[in-house]
C-alpha atoms as a PDB file:
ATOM      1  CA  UNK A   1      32.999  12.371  11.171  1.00  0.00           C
ATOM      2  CA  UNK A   2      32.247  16.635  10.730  1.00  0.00           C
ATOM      3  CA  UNK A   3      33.436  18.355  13.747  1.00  0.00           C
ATOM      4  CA  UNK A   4      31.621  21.397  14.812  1.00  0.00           C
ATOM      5  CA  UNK A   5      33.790  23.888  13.212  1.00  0.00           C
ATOM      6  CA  UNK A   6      33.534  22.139   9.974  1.00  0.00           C
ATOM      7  CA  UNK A   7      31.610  24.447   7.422  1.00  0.00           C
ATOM      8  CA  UNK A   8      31.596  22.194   4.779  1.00  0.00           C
ATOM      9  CA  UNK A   9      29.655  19.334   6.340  1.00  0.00           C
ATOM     10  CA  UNK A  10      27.016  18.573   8.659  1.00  0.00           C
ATOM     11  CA  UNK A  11      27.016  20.849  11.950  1.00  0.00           C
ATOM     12  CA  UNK A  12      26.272  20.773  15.290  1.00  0.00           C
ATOM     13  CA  UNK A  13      25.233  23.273  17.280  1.00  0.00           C
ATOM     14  CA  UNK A  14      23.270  26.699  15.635  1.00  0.00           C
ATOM     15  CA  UNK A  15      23.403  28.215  12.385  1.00  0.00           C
ATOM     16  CA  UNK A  16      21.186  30.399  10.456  1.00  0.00           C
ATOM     17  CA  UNK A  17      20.842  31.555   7.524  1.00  0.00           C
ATOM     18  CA  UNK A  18      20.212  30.450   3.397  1.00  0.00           C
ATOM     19  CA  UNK A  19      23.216  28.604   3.277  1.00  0.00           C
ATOM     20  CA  UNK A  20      22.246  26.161   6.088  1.00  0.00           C
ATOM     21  CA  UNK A  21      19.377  23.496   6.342  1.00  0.00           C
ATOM     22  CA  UNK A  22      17.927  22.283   9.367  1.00  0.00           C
ATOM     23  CA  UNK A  23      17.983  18.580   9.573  1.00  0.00           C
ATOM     24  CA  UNK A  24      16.736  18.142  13.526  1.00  0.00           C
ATOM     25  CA  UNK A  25      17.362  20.146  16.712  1.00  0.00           C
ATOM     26  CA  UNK A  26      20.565  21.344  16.413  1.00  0.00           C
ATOM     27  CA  UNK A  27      21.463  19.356  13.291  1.00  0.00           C
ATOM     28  CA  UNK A  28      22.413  21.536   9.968  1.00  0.00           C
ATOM     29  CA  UNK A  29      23.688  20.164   6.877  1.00  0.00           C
ATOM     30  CA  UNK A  30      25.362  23.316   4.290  1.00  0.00           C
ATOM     31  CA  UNK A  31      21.933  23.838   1.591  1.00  0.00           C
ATOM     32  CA  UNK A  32      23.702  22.409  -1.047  1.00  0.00           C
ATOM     33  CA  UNK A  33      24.312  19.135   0.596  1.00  0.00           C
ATOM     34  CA  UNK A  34      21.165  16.751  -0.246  1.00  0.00           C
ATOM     35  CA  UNK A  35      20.487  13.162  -0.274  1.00  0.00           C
ATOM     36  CA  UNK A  36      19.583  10.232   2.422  1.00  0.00           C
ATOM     37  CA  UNK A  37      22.834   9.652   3.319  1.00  0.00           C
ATOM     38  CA  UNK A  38      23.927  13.541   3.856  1.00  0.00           C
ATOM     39  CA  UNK A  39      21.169  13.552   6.492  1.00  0.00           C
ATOM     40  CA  UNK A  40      22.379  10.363   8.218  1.00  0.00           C
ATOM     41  CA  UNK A  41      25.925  11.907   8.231  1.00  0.00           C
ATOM     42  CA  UNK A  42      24.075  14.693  10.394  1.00  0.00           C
ATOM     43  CA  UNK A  43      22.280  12.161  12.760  1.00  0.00           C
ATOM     44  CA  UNK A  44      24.974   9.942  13.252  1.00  0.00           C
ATOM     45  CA  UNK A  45      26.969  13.258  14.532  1.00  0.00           C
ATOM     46  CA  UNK A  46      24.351  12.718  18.160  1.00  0.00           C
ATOM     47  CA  UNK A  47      24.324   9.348  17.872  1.00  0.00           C
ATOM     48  CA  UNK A  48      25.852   7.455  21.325  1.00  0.00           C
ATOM     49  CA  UNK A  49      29.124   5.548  20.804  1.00  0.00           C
ATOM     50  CA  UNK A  50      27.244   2.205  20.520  1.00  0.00           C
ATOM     51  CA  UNK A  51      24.595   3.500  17.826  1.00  0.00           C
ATOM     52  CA  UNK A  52      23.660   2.787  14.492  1.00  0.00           C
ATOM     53  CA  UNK A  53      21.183   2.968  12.107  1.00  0.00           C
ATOM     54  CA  UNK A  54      18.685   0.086  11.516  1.00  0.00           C
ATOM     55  CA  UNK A  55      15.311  -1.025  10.010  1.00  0.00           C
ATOM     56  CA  UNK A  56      14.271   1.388   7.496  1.00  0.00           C
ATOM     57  CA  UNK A  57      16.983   3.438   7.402  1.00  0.00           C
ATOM     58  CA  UNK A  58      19.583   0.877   6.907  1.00  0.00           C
ATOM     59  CA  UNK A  59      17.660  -1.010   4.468  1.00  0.00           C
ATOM     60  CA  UNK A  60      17.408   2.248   2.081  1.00  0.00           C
ATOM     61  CA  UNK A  61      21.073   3.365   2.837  1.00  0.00           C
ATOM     62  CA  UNK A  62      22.085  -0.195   1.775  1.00  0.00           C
ATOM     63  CA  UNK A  63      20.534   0.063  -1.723  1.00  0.00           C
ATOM     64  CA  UNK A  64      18.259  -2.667  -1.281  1.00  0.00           C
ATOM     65  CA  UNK A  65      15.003  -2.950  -2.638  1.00  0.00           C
ATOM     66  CA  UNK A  66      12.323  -1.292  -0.647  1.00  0.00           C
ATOM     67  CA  UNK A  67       8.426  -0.828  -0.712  1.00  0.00           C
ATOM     68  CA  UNK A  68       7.205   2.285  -1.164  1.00  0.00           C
ATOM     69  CA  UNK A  69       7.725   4.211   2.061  1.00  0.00           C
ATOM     70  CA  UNK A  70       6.563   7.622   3.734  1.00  0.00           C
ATOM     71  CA  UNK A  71       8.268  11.081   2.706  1.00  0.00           C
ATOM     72  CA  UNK A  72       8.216  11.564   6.479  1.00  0.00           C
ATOM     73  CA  UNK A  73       9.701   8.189   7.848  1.00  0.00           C
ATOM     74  CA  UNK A  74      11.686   8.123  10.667  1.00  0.00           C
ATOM     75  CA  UNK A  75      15.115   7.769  11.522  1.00  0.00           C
ATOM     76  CA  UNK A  76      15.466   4.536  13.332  1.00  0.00           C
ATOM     77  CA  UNK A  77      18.287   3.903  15.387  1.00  0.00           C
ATOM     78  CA  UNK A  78      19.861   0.306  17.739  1.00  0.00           C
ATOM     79  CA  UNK A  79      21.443   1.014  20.762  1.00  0.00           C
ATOM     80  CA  UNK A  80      22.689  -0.698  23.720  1.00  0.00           C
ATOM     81  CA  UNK A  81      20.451  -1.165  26.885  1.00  0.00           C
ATOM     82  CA  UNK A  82      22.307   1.453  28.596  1.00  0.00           C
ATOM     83  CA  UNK A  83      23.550   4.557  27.933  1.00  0.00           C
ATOM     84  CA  UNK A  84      21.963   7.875  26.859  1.00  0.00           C
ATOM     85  CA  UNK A  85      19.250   8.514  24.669  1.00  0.00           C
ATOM     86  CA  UNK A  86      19.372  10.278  21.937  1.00  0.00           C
ATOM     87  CA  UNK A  87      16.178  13.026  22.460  1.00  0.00           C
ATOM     88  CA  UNK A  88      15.308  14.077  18.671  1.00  0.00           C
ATOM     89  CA  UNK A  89      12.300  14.813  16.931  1.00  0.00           C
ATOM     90  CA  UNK A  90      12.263  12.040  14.132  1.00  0.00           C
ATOM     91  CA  UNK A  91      14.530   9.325  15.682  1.00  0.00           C
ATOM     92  CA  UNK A  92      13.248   6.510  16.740  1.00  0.00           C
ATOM     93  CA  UNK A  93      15.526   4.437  18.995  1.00  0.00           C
ATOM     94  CA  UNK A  94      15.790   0.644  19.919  1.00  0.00           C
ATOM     95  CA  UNK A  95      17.760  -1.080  22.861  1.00  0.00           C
ATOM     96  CA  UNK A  96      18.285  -4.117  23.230  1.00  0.00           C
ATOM     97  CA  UNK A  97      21.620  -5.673  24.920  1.00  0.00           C
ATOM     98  CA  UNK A  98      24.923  -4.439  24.175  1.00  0.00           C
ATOM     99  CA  UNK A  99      23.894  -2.789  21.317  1.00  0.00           C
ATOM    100  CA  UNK A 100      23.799  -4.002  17.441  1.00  0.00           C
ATOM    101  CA  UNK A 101      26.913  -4.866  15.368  1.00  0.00           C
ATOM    102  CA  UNK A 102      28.362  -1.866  13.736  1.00  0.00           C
ATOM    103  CA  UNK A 103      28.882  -2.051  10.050  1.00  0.00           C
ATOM    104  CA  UNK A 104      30.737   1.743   9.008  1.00  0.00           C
ATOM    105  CA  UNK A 105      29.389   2.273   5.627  1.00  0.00           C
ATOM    106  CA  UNK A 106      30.862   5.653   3.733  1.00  0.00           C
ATOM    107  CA  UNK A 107      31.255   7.201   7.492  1.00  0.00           C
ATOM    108  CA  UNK A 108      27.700   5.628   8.526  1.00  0.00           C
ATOM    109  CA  UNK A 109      27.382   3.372  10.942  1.00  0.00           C
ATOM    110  CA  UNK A 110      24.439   0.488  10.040  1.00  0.00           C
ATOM    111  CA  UNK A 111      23.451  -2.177  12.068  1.00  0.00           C
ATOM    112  CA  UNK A 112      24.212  -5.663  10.554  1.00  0.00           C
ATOM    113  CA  UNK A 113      22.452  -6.734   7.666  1.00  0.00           C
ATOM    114  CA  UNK A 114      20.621  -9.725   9.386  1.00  0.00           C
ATOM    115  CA  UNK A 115      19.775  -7.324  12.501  1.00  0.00           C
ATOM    116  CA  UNK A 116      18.441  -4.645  10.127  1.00  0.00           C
ATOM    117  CA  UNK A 117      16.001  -7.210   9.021  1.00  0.00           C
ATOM    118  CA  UNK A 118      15.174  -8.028  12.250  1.00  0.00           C
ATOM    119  CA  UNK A 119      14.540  -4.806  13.353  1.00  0.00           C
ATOM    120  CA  UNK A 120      11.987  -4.234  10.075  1.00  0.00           C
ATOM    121  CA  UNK A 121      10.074  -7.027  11.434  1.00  0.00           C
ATOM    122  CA  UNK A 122       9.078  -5.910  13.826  1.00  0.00           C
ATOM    123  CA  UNK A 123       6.600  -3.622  11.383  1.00  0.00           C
ATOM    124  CA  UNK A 124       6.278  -4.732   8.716  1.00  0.00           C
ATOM    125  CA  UNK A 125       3.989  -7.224   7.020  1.00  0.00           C
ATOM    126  CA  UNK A 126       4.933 -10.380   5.146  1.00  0.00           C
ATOM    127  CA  UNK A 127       4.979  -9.045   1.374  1.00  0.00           C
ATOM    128  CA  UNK A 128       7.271  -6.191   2.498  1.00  0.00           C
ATOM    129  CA  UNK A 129       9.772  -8.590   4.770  1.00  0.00           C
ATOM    130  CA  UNK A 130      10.208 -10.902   1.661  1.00  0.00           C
ATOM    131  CA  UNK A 131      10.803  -7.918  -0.646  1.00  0.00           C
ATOM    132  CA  UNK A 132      13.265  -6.702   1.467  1.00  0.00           C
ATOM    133  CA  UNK A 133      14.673  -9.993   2.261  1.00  0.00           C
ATOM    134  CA  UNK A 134      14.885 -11.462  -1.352  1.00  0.00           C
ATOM    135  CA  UNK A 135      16.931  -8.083  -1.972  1.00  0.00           C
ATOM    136  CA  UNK A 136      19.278  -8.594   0.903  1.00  0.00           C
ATOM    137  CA  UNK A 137      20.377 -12.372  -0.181  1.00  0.00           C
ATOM    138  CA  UNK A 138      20.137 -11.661  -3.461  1.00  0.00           C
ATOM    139  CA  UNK A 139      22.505  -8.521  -3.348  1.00  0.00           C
ATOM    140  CA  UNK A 140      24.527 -10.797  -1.173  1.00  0.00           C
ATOM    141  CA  UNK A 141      24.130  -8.654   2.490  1.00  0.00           C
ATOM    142  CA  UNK A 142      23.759 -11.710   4.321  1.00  0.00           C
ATOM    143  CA  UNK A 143      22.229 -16.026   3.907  1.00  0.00           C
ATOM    144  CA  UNK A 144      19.200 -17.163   5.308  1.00  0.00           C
ATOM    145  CA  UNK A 145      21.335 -19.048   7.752  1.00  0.00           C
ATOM    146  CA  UNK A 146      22.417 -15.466   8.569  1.00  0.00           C
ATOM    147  CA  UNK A 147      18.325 -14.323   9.035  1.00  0.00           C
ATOM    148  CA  UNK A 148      17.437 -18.098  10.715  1.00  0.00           C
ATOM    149  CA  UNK A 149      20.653 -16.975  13.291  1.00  0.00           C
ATOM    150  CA  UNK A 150      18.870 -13.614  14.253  1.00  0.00           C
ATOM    151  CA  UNK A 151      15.408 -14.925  14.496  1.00  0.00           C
ATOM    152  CA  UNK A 152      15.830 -16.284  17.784  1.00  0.00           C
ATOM    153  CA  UNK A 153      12.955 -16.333  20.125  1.00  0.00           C
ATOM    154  CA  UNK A 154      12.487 -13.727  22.588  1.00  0.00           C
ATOM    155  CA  UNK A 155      13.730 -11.312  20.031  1.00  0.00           C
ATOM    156  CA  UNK A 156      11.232  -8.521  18.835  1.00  0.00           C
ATOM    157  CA  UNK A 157      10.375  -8.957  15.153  1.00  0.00           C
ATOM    158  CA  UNK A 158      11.525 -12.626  15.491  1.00  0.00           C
ATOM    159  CA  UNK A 159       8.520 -14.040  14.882  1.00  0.00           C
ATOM    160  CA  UNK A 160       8.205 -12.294  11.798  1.00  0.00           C
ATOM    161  CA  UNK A 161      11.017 -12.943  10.275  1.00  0.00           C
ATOM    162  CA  UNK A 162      10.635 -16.611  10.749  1.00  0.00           C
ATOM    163  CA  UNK A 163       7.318 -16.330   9.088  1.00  0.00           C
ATOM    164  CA  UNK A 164       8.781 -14.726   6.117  1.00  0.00           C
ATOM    165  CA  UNK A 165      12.299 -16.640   6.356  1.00  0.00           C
ATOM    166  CA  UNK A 166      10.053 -19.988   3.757  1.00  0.00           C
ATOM    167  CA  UNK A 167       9.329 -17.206   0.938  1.00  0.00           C
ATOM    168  CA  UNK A 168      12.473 -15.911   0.402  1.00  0.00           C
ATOM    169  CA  UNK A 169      14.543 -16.448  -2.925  1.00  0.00           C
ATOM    170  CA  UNK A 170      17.384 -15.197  -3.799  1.00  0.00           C
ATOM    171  CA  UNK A 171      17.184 -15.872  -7.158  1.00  0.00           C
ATOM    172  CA  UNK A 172      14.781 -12.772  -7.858  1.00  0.00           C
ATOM    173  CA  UNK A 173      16.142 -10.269  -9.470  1.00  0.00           C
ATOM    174  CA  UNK A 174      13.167  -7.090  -8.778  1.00  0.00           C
ATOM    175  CA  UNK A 175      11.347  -6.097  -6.135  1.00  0.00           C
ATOM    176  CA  UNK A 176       7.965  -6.557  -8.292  1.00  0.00           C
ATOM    177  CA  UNK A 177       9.162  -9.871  -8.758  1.00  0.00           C
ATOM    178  CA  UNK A 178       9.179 -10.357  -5.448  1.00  0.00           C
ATOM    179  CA  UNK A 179       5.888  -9.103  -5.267  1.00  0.00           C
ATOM    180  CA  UNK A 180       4.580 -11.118  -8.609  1.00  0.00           C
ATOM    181  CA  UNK A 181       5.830 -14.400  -6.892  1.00  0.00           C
ATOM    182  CA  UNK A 182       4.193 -13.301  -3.427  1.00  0.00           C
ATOM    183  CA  UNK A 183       0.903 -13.141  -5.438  1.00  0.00           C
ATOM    184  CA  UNK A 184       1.142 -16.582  -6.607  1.00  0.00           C
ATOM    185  CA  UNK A 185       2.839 -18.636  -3.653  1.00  0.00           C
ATOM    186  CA  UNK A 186      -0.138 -17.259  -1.225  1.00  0.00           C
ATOM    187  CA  UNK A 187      -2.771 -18.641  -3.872  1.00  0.00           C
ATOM    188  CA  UNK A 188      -1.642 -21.606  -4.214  1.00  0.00           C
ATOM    189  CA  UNK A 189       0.095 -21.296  -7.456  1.00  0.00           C
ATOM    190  CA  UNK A 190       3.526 -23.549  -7.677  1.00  0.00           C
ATOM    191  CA  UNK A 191       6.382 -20.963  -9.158  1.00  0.00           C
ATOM    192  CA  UNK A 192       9.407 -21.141 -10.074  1.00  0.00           C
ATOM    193  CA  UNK A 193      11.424 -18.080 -10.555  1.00  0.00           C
ATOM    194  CA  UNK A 194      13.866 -17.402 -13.016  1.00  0.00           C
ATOM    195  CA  UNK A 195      13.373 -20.133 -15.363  1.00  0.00           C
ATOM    196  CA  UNK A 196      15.904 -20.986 -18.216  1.00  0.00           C
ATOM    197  CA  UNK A 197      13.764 -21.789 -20.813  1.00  0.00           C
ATOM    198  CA  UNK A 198      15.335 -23.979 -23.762  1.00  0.00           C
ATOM    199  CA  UNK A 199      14.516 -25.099 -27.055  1.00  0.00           C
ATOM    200  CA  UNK A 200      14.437 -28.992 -28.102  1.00  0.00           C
ATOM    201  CA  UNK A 201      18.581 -28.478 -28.649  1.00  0.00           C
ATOM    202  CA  UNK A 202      19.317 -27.524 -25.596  1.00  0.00           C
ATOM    203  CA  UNK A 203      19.740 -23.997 -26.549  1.00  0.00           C
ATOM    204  CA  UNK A 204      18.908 -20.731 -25.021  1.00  0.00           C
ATOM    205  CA  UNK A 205      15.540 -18.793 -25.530  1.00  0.00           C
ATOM    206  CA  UNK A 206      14.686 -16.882 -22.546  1.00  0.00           C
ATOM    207  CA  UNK A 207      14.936 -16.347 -18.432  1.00  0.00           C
ATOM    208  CA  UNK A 208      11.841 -15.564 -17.421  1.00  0.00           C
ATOM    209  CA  UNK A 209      10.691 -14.188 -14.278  1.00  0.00           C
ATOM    210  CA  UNK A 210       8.103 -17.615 -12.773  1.00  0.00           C
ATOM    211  CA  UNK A 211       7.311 -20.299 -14.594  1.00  0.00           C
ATOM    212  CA  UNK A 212       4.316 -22.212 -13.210  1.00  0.00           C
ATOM    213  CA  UNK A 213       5.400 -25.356 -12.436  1.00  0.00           C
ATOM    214  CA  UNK A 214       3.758 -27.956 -13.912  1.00  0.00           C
ATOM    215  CA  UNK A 215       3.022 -25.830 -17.446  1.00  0.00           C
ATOM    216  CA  UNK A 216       4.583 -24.431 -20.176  1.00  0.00           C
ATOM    217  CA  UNK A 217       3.189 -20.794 -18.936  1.00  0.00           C
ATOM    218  CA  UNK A 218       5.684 -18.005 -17.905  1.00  0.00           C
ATOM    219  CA  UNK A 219       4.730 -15.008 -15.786  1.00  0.00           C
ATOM    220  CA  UNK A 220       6.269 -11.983 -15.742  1.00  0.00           C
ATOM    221  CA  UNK A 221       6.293  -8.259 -14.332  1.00  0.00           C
ATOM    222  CA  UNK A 222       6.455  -5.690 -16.954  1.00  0.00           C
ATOM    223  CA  UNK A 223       7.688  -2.585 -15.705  1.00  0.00           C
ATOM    224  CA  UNK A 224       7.476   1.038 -17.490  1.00  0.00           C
ATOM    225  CA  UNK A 225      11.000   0.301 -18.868  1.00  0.00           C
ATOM    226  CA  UNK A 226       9.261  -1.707 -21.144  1.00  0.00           C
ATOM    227  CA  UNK A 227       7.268   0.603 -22.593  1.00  0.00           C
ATOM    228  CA  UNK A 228      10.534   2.427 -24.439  1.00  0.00           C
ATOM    229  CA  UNK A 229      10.927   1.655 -27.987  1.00  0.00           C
ATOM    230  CA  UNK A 230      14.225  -0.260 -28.069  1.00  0.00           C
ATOM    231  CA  UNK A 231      13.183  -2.573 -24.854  1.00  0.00           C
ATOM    232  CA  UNK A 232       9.821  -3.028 -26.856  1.00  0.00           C
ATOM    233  CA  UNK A 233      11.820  -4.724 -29.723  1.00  0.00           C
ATOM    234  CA  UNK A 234      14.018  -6.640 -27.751  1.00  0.00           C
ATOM    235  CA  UNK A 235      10.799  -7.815 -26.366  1.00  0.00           C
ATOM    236  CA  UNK A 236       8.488  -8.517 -29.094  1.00  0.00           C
ATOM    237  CA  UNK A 237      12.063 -10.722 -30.440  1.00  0.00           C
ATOM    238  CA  UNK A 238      11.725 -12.531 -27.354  1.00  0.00           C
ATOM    239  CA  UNK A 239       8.229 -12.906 -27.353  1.00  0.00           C
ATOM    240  CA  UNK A 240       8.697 -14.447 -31.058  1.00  0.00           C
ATOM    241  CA  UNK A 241      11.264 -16.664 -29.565  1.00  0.00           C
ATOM    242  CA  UNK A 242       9.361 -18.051 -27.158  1.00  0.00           C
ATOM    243  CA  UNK A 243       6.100 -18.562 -29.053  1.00  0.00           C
ATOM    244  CA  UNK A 244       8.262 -20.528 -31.670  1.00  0.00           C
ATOM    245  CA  UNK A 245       8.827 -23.378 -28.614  1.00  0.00           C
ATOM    246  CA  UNK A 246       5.156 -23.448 -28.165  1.00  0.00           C
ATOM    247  CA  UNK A 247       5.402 -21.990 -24.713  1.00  0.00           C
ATOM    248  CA  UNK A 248       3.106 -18.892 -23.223  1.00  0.00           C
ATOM    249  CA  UNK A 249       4.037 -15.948 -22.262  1.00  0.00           C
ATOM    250  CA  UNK A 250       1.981 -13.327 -19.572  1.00  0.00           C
ATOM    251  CA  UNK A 251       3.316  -9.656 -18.524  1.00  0.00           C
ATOM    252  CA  UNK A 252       1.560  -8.335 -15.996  1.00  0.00           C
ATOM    253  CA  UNK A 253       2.110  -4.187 -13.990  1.00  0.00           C
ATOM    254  CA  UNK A 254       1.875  -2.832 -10.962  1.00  0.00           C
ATOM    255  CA  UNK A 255      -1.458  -2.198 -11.647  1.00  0.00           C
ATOM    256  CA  UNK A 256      -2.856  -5.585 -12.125  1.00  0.00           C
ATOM    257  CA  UNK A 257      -0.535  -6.729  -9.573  1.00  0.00           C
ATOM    258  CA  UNK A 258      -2.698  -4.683  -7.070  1.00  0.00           C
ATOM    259  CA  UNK A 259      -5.735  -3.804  -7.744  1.00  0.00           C
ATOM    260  CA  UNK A 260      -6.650  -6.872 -10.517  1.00  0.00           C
ATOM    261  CA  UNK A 261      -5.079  -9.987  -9.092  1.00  0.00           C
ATOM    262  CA  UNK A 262      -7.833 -12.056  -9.323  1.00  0.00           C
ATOM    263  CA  UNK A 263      -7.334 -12.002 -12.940  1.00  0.00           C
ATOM    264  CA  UNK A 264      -3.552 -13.120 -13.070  1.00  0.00           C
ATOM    265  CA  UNK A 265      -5.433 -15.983 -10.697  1.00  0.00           C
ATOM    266  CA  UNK A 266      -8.058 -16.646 -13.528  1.00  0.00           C
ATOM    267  CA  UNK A 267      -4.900 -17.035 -16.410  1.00  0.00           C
ATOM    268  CA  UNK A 268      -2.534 -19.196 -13.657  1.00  0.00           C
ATOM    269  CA  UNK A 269      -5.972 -21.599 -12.747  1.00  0.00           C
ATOM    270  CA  UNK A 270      -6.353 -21.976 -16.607  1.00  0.00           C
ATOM    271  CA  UNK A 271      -3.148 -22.821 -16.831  1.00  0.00           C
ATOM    272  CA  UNK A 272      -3.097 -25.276 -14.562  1.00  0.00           C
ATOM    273  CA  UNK A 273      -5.907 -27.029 -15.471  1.00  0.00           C
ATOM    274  CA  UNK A 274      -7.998 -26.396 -12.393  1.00  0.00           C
ATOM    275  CA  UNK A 275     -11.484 -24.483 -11.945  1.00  0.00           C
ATOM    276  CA  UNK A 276     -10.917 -21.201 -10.833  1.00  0.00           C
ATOM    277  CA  UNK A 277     -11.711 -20.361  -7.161  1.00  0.00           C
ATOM    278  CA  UNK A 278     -11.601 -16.183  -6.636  1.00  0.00           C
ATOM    279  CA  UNK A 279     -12.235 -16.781  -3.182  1.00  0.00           C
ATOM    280  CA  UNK A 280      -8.435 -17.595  -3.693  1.00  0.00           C
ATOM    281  CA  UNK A 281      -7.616 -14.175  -4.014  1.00  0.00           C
ATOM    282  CA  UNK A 282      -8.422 -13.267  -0.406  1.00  0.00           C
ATOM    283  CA  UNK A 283      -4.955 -14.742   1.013  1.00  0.00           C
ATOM    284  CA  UNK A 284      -3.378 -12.145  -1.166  1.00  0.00           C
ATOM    285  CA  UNK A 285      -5.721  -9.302  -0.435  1.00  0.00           C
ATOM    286  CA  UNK A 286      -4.916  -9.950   3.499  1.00  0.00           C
ATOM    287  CA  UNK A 287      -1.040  -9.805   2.587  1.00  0.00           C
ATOM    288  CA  UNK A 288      -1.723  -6.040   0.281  1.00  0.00           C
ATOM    289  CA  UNK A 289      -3.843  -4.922   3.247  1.00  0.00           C
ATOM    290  CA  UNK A 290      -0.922  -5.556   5.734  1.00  0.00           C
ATOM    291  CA  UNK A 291       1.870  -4.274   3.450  1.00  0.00           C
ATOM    292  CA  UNK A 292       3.372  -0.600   2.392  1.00  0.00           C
ATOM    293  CA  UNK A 293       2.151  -1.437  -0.778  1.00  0.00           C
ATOM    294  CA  UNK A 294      -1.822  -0.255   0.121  1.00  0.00           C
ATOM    295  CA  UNK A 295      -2.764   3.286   1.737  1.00  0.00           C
ATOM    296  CA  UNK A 296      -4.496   0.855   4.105  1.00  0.00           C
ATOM    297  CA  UNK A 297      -1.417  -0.596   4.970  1.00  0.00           C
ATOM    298  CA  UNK A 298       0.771   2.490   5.180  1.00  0.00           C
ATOM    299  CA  UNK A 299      -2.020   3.691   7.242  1.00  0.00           C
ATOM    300  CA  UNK A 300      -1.635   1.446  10.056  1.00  0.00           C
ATOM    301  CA  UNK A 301       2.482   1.903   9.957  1.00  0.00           C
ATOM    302  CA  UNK A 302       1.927   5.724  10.788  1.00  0.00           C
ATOM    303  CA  UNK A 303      -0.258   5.159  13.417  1.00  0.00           C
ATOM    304  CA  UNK A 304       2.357   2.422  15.051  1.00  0.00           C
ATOM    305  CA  UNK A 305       5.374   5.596  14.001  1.00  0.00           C
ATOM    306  CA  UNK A 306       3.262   8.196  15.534  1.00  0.00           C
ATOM    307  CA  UNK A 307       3.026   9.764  12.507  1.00  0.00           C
ATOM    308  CA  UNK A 308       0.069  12.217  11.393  1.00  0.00           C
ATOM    309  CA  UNK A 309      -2.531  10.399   9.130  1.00  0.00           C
ATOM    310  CA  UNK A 310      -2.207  10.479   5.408  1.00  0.00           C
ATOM    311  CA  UNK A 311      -4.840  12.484   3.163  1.00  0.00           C
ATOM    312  CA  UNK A 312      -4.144   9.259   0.704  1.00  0.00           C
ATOM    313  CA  UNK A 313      -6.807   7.240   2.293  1.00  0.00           C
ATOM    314  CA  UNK A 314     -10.120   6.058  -0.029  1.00  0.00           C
ATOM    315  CA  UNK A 315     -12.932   4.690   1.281  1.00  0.00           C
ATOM    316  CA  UNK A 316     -12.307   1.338   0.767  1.00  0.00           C
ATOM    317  CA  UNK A 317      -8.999   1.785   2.761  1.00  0.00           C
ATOM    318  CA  UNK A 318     -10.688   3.371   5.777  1.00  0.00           C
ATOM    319  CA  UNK A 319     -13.367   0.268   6.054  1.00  0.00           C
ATOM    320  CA  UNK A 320     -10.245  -1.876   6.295  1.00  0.00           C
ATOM    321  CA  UNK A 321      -8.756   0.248   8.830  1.00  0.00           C
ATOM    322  CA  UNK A 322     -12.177  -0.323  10.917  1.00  0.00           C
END
């Protein structure tokens, strides 16, 4: 860890000057040190002995997928019961017990994976606990025997974890995938994600992000990678591919995702046979509303981080803010 006579790192105590950047109260990182996990270096330098870094700032130091999240989000940091607090502008500390199990990661010290989680939970909505769950056993952090250990009652964010703990997959590969599936599971559409889709031989044609079970329909997320020419021809190939073993193929973006679901509900109810019920769509709208995913949703996080409201608010977000 920097000392306090070391120039070249993170620094405790006053400095001044172009060369310096102020990270918090007495916290200065040299001004051509940047990045997330420069800053943490800096925090963990006031950090008690039995501190670490949790929720958010775990999550995102990890590398796991994330939903989109404030410029101004807190530091969050797990601590024992006892012991001193930290007193900084833009920490935010937990106790609870003896304090969480340290992980050191590149001189940062991070709360457990499966405690991490817990800690999220107890903030976040549903849609953004799965993302960030379906990263963490995918990426291979931790098992959902791992997240059902942690989600003990009595334990803050428990109950939300458990909640979350039936959606997970580990098989997904994208945090829009996570989100695409999310979309579909709350409607009542049966998924299942990446399908290995064959041809009468037995041979390979595609993996596809859902198939919905039951059909020979495949839904997928379609990110702006696959706008670039030499992804679009690997994709129209596929495309080809598939069409030849009379299965259908849907892409879908971010955009219909979240603001024209009721659509991707109209194609998965033909699909499957069944009349289509928009009134459907509401179970979904009630996960967006709760998630970082909506203004509305991010909305109601600053206001639980005592942050200062966002100018991104519309109308329609403020009526579902009441």
């Amino acid at each position: 860890m920097p000392t306090m006579t070391d120039t070249r790192g993170p620094f405790l105590g006053r400095r001044r000057g172009a060369r310096w950047t102020k990270v918090g109260h007495g916290l200065y990182l040299p001004s051509d040190a940047s990045g997330t996990h420069e800053e943490l270096l800096a925090w963990s330098m006031v950090l008690p002995t039995t501190g670490a870094f949790t929720h958010l700032t775990s999550a995102r130091e990890r590398g796991w997928w994330l939903p989109p999240l404030p410029d101004d989000l807190p530091v969050f940091v797990a601590m024992a019961q006892h012991g001193s607090r930290p007193q900084r502008d833009g920490l935010r500390v937990f106790r609870s017990g003896s304090g969480p199990t340290v992980e050191w990661c590149d001189g940062v010290p991070l709360a457990s994976p499966a405690e991490t989680l817990l800690a999220c939970a107890r903030d976040l909505g549903l849609l953004d606990m799965v993302v960030l769950c379906d990263s963490a056993v995918h990426l291979g952090a931790c098992s959902l025997a791992d997240l059902a250990a942690v989600s003990i009652p009595r334990r803050r964010g428990a109950p939300r974890l458990r909640q979350a703990l039936p959606y997970v997959d580990g098989r997904t590969e994208s945090p829009w995938e996570s989100v695409l599936r999310m979309l579909h599971v709350v409607c009542g559409v049966p998924v299942e994600p990446q399908y290995i889709l064959t041809d009468d031989a037995g041979l390979f044609v595609a993996r596809a992000d859902l198939r919905i079970v039951g059909t020979r329909t495949l839904h997928e997320y379609d990110g702006e990678d696959h706008l670039r020419r030499p992804r679009q021809r690997k994709d129209l190939a596929r495309l080809r591919r598939i069409g030849d073993v009379a299965w259908t193929r849907r892409g879908y973006t971010s955009v219909e995702v979240l603001h024209q679901a009721v659509g991707i509900l109209r194609d998965a109810d033909r699909s499957l046979g069944r009349p289509h019920d928009p009134r459907r769509i509401r179970a979904w709208h009630r996960q967006l509303a709760e998630s970082l995913f909506t203004p509305a949703g991010t909305e109601l996080l600053r206001r639980r981080w005592g942050l200062p409201p966002s100018d991104a608010l519309t109308g329609g977000d403020r009526l579902l803010l009441g």
